[in-house]
PDB file of N, CA and C in Angstrom:
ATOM      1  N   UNK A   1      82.913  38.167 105.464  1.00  0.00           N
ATOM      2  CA  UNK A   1      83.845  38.856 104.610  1.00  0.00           C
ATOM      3  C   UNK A   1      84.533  37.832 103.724  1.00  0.00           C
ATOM      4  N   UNK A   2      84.570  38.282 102.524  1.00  0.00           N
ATOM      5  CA  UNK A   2      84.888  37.256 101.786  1.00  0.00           C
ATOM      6  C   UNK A   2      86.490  37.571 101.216  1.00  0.00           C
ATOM      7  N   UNK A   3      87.071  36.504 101.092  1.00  0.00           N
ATOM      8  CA  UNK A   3      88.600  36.614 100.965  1.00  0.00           C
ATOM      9  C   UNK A   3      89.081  36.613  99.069  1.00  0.00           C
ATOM     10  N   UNK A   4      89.160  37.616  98.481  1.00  0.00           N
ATOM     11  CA  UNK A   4      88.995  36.800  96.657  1.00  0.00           C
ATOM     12  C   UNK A   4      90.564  35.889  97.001  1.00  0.00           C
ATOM     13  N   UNK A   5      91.339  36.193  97.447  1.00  0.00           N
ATOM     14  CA  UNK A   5      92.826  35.170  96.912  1.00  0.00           C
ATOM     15  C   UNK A   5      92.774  34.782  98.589  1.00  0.00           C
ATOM     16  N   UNK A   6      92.474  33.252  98.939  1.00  0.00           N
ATOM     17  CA  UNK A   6      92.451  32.772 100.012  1.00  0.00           C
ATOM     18  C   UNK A   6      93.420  32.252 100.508  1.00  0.00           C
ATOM     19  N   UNK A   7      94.622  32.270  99.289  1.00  0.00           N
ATOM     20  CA  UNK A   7      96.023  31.609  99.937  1.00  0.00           C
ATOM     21  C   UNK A   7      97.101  32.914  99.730  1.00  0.00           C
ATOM     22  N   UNK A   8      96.563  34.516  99.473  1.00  0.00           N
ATOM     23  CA  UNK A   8      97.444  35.297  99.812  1.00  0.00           C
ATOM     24  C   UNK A   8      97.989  35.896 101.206  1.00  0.00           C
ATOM     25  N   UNK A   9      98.931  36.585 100.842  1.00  0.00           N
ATOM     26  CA  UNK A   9      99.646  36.787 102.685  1.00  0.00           C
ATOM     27  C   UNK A   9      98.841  38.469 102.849  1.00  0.00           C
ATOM     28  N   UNK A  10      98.008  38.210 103.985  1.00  0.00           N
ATOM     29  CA  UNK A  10      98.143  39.759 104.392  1.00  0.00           C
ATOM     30  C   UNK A  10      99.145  40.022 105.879  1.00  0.00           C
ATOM     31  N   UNK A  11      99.228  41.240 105.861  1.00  0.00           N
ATOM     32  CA  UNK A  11      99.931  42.141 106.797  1.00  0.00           C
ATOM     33  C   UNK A  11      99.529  42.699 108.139  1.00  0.00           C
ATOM     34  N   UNK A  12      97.822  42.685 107.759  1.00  0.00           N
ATOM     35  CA  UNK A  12      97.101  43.571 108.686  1.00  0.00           C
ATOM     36  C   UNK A  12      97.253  43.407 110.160  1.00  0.00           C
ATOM     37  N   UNK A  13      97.661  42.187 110.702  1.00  0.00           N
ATOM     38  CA  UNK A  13      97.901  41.696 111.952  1.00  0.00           C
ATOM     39  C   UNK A  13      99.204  42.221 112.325  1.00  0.00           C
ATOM     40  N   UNK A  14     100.037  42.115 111.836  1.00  0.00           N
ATOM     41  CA  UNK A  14     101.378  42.784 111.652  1.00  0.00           C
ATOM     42  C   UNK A  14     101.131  44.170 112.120  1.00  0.00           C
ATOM     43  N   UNK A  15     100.856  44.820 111.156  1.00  0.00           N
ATOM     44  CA  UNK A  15     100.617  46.394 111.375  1.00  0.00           C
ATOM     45  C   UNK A  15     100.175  46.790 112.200  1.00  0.00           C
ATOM     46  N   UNK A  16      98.374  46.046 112.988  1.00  0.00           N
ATOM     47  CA  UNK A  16      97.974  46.208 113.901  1.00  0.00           C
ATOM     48  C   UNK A  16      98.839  45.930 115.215  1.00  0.00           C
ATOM     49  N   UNK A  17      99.941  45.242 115.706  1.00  0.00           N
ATOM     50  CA  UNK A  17     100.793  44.816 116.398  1.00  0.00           C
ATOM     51  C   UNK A  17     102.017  45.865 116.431  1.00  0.00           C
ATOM     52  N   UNK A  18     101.775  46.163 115.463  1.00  0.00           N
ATOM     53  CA  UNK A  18     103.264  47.502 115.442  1.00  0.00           C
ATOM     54  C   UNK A  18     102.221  48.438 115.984  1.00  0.00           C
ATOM     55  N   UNK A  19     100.832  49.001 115.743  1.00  0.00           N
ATOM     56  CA  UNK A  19     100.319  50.268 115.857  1.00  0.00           C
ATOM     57  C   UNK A  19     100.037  50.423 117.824  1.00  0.00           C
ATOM     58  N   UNK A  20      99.546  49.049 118.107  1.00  0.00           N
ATOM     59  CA  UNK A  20      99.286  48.348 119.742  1.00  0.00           C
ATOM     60  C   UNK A  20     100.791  49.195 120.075  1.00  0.00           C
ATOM     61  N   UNK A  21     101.435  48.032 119.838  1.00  0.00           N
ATOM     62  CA  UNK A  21     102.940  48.675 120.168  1.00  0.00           C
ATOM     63  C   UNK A  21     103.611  50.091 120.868  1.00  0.00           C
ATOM     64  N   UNK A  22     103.101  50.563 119.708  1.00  0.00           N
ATOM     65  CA  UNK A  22     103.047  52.722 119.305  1.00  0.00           C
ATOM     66  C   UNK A  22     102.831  52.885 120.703  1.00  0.00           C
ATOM     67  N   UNK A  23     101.263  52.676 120.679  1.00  0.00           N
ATOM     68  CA  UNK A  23     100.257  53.155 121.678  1.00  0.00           C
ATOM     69  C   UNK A  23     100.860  52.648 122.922  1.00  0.00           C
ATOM     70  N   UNK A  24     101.072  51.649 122.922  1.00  0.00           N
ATOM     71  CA  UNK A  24     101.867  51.016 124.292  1.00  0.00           C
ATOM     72  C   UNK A  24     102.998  51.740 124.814  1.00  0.00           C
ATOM     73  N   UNK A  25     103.645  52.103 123.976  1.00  0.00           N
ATOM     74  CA  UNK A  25     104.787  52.846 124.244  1.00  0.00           C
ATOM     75  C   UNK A  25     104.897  54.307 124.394  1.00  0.00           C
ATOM     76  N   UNK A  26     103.564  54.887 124.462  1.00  0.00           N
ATOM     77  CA  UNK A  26     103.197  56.169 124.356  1.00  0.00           C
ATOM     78  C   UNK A  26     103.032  55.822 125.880  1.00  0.00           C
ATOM     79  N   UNK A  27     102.288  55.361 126.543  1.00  0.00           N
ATOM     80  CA  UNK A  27     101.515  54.898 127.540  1.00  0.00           C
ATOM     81  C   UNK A  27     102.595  54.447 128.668  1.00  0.00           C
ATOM     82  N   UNK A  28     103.819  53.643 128.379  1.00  0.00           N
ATOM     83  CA  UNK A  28     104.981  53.483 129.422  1.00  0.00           C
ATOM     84  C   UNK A  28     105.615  55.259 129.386  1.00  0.00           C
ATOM     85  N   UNK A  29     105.960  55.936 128.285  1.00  0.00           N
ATOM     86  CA  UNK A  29     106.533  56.718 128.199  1.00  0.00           C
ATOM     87  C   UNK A  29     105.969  57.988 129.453  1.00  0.00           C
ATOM     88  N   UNK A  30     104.143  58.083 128.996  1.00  0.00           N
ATOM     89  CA  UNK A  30     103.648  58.563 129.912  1.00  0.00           C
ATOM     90  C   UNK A  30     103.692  58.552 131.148  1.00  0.00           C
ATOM     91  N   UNK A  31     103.570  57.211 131.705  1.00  0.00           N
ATOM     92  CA  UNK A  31     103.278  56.893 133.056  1.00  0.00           C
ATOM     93  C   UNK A  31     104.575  57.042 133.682  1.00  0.00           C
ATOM     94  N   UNK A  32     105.742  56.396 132.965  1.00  0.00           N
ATOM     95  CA  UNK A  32     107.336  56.412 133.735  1.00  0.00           C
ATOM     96  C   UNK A  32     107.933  58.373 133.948  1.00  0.00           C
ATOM     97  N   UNK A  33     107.739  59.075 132.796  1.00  0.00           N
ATOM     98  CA  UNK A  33     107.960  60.140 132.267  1.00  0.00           C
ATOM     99  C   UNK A  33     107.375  61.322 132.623  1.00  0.00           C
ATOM    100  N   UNK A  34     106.002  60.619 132.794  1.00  0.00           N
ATOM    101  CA  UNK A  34     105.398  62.400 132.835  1.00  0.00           C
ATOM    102  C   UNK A  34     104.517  62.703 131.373  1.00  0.00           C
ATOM    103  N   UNK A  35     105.256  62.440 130.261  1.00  0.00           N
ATOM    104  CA  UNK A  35     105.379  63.207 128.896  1.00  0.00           C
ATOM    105  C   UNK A  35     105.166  62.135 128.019  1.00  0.00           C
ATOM    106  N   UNK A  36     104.626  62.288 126.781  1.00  0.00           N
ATOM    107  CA  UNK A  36     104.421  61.315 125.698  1.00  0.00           C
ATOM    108  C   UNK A  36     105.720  61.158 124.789  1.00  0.00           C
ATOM    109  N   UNK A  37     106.077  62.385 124.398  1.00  0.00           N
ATOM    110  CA  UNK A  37     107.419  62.199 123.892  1.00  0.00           C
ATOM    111  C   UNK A  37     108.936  62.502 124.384  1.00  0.00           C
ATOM    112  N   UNK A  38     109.153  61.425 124.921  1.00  0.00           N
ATOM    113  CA  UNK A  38     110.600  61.147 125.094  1.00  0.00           C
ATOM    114  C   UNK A  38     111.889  60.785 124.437  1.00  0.00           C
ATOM    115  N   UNK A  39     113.310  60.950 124.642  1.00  0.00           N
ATOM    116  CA  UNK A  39     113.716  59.880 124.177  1.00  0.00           C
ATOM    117  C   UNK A  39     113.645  58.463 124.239  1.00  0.00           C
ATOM    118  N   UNK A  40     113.259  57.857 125.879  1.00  0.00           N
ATOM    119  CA  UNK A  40     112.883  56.788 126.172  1.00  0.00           C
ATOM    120  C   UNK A  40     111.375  56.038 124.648  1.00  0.00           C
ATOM    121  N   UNK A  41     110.853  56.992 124.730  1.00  0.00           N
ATOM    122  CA  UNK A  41     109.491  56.290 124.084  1.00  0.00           C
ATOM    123  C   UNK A  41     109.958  55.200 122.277  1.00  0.00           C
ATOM    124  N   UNK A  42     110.873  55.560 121.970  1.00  0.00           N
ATOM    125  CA  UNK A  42     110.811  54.366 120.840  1.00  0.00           C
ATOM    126  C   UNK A  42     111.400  53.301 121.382  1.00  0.00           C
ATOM    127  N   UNK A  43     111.881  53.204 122.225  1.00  0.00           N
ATOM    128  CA  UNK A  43     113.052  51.643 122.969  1.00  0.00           C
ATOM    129  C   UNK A  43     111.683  51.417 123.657  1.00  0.00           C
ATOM    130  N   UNK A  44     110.751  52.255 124.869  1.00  0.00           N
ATOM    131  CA  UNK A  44     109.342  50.998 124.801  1.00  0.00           C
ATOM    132  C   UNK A  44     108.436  50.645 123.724  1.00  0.00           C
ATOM    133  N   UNK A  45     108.516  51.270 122.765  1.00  0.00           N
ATOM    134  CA  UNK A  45     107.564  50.816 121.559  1.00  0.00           C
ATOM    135  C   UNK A  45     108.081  49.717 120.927  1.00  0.00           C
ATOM    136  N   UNK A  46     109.927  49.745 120.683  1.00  0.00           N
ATOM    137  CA  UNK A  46     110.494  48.906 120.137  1.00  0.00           C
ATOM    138  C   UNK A  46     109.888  47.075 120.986  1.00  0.00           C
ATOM    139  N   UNK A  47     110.863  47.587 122.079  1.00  0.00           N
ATOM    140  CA  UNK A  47     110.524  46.234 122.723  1.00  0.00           C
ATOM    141  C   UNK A  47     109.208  45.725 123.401  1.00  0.00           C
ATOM    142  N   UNK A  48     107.823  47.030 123.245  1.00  0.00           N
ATOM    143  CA  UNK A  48     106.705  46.028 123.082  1.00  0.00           C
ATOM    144  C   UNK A  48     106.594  45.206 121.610  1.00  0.00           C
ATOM    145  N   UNK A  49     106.701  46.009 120.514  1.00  0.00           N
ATOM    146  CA  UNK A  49     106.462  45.177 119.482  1.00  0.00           C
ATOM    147  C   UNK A  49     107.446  43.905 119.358  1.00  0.00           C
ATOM    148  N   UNK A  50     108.540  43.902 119.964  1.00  0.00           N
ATOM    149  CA  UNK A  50     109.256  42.305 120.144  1.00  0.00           C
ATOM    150  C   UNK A  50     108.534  41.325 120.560  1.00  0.00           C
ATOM    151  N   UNK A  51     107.739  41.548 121.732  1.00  0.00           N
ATOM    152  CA  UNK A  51     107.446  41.036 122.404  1.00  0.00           C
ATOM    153  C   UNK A  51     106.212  40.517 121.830  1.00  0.00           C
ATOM    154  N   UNK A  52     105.341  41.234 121.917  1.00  0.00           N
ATOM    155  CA  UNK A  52     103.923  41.379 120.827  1.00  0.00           C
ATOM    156  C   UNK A  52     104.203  40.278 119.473  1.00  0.00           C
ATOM    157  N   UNK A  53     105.009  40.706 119.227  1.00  0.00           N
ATOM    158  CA  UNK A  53     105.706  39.871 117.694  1.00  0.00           C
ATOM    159  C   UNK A  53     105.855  38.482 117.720  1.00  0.00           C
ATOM    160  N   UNK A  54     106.891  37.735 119.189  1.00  0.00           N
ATOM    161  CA  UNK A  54     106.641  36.741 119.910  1.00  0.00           C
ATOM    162  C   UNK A  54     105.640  36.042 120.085  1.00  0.00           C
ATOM    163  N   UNK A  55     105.043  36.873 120.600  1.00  0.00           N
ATOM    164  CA  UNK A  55     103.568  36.133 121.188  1.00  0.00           C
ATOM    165  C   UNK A  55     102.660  35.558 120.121  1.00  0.00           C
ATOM    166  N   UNK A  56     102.582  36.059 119.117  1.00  0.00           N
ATOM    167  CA  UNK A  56     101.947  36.161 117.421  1.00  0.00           C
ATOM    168  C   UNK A  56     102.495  34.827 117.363  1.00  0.00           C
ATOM    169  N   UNK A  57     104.178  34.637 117.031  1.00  0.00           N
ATOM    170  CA  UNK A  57     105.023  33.823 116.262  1.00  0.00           C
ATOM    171  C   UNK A  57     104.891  32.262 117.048  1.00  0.00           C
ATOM    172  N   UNK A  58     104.320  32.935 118.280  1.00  0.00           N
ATOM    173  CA  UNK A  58     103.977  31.019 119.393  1.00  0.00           C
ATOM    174  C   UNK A  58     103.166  30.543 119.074  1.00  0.00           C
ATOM    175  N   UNK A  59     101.608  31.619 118.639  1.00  0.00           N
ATOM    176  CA  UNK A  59     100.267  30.804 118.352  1.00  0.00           C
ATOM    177  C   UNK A  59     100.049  30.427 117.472  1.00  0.00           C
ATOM    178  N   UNK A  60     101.244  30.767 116.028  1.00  0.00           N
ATOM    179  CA  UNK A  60     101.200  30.006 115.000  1.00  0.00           C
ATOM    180  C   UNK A  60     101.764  28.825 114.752  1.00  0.00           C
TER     181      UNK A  60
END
C-alpha cells in the first residue's frame, strides 16, 4: 500500500482504539450487567480507551 504524503498524520489507529474500546465496553457492560446498554457502559468504554490510549503513547 502505497502512502502519496509519507510525512502526513493519519488517525486510523486512533479511531480503531476508540472503536476496540466501544466494543470492550459493550462486553464489561455485558458480562458485569446482564445488558449491553447501561448507564455503567460509557465509564467502561471511557476508561478502556485511556488505557488503550496509554499503551499506544509507550510504544511510541
Amino acid at each position: 500500500m502505497s502512502v502519496p504524503y509519507a510525512k502526513s498524520i493519519t488517525y486510523r489507529p486512533v479511531l480503531a482504539i476508540f472503536a476496540t474500546a466501544l466494543l470492550i465496553g459493550f462486553a464489561f457492560s455485558w458480562a458485569a450487567q446482564g445488558s449491553l446498554f447501561t448507564t455503567r457502559m460509557p465509564e467502561y468504554a471511557v476508561a478502556t480507551a485511556m488505557v488503550l490510549l496509554v499503551c499506544k503513547s509507550f510504544k511510541t
